[in-house]
N, C-alpha and C. Protein backbone atom coordinates (compact mmCIF):
# COMPACT_ATOMS: atom_id res chain seq x y z
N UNK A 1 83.75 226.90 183.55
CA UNK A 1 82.44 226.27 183.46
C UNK A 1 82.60 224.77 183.67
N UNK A 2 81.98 224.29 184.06
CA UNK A 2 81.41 222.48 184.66
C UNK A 2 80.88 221.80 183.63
N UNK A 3 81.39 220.71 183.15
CA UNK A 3 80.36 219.99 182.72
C UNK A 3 80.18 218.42 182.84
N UNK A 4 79.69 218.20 182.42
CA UNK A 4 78.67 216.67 182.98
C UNK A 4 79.28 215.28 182.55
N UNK A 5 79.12 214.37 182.55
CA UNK A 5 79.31 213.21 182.36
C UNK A 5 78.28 212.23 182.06
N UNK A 6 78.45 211.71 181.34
CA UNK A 6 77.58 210.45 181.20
C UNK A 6 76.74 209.99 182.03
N UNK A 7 77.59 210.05 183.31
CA UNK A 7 76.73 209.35 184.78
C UNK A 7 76.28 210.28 185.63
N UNK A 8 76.42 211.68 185.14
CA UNK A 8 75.94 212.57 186.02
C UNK A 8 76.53 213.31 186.86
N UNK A 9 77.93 213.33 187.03
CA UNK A 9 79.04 213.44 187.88
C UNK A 9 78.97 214.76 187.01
N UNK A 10 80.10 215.95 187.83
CA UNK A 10 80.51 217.15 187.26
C UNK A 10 81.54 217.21 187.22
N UNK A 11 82.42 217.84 186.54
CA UNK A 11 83.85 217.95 185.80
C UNK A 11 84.35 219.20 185.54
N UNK A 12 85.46 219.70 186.35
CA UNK A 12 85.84 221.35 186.56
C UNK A 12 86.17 221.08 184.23
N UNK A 13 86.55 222.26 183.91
CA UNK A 13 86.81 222.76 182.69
C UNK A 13 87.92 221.41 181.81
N UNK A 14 88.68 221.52 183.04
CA UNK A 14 89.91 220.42 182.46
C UNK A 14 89.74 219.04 182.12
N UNK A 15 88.17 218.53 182.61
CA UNK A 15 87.80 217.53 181.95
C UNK A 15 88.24 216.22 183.08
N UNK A 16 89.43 216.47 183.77
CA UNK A 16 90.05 215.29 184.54
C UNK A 16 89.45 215.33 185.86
N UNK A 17 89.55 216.46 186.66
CA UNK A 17 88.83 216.69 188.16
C UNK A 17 87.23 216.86 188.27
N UNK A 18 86.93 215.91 188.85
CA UNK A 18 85.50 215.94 189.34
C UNK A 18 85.23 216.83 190.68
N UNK A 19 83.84 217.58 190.27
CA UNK A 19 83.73 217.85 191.52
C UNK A 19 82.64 216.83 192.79
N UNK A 20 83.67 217.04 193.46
CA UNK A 20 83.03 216.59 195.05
C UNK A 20 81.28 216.60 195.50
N UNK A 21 81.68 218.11 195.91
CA UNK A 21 80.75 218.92 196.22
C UNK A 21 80.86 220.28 196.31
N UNK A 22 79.49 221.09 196.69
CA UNK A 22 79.18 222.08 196.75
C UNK A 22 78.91 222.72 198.04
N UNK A 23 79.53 223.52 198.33
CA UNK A 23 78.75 224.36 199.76
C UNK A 23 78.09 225.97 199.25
N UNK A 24 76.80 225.49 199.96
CA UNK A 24 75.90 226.79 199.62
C UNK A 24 75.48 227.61 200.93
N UNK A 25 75.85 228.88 201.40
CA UNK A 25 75.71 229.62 202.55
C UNK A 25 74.71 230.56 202.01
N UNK A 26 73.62 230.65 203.20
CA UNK A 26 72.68 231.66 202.71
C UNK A 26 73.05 233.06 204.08
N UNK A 27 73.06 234.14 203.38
CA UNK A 27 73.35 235.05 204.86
C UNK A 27 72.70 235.27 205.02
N UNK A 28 71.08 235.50 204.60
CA UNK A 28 70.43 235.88 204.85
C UNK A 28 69.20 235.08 206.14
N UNK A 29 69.79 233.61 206.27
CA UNK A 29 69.41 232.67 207.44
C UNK A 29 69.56 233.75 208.67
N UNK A 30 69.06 234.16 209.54
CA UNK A 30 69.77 234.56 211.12
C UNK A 30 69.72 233.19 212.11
N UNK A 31 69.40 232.19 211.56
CA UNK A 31 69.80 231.10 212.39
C UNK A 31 70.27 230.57 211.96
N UNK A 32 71.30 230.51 211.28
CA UNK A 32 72.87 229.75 210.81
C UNK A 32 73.82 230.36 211.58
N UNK A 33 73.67 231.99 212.13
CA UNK A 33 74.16 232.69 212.81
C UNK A 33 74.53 231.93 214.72
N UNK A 34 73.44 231.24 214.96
CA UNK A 34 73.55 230.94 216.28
C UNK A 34 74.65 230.06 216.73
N UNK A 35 74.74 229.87 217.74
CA UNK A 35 75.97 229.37 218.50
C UNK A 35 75.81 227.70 218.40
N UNK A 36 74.51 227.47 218.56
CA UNK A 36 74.07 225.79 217.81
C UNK A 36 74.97 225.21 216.73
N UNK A 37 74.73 225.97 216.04
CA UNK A 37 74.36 225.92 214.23
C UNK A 37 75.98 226.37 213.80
N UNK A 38 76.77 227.44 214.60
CA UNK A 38 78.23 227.39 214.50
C UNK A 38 78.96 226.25 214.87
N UNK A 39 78.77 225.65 215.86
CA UNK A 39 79.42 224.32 216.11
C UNK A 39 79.12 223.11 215.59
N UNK A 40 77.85 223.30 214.92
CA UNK A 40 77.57 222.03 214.06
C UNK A 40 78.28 221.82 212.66
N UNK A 41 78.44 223.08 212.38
CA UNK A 41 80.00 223.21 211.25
C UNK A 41 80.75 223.21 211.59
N UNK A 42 81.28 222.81 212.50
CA UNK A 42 82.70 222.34 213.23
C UNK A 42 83.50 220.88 212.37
C-alpha cells in the first residue's frame, strides 16, 4: 500500500521510494489499438 506525504507526493510501503508515476491502459479503448496511437507510445 502507498502512502502520502506532507506535500502530496506518494511513497511505495518502505517509506523511502517515491512514486514517479502511474500508467493507466484502458483495453477497452479500440483506438489505442491503432497504428497512430501505437507509435505515439514509442
Amino acid at each position: 500500500m502507498a502512502s502520502h506525504s506532507e506535500t502530496g507526493s506518494m511513497f511505495f510501503t518502505d517509506g523511502i521510494r517515491s512514486i514517479d508515476f502511474v500508467i493507466v491502459w484502458d483495453e477497452h479503448n479500440g483506438q489505442a489499438m491503432t497504428f497512430k496511437c501505437s507509435e505515439y507510445r514509442k
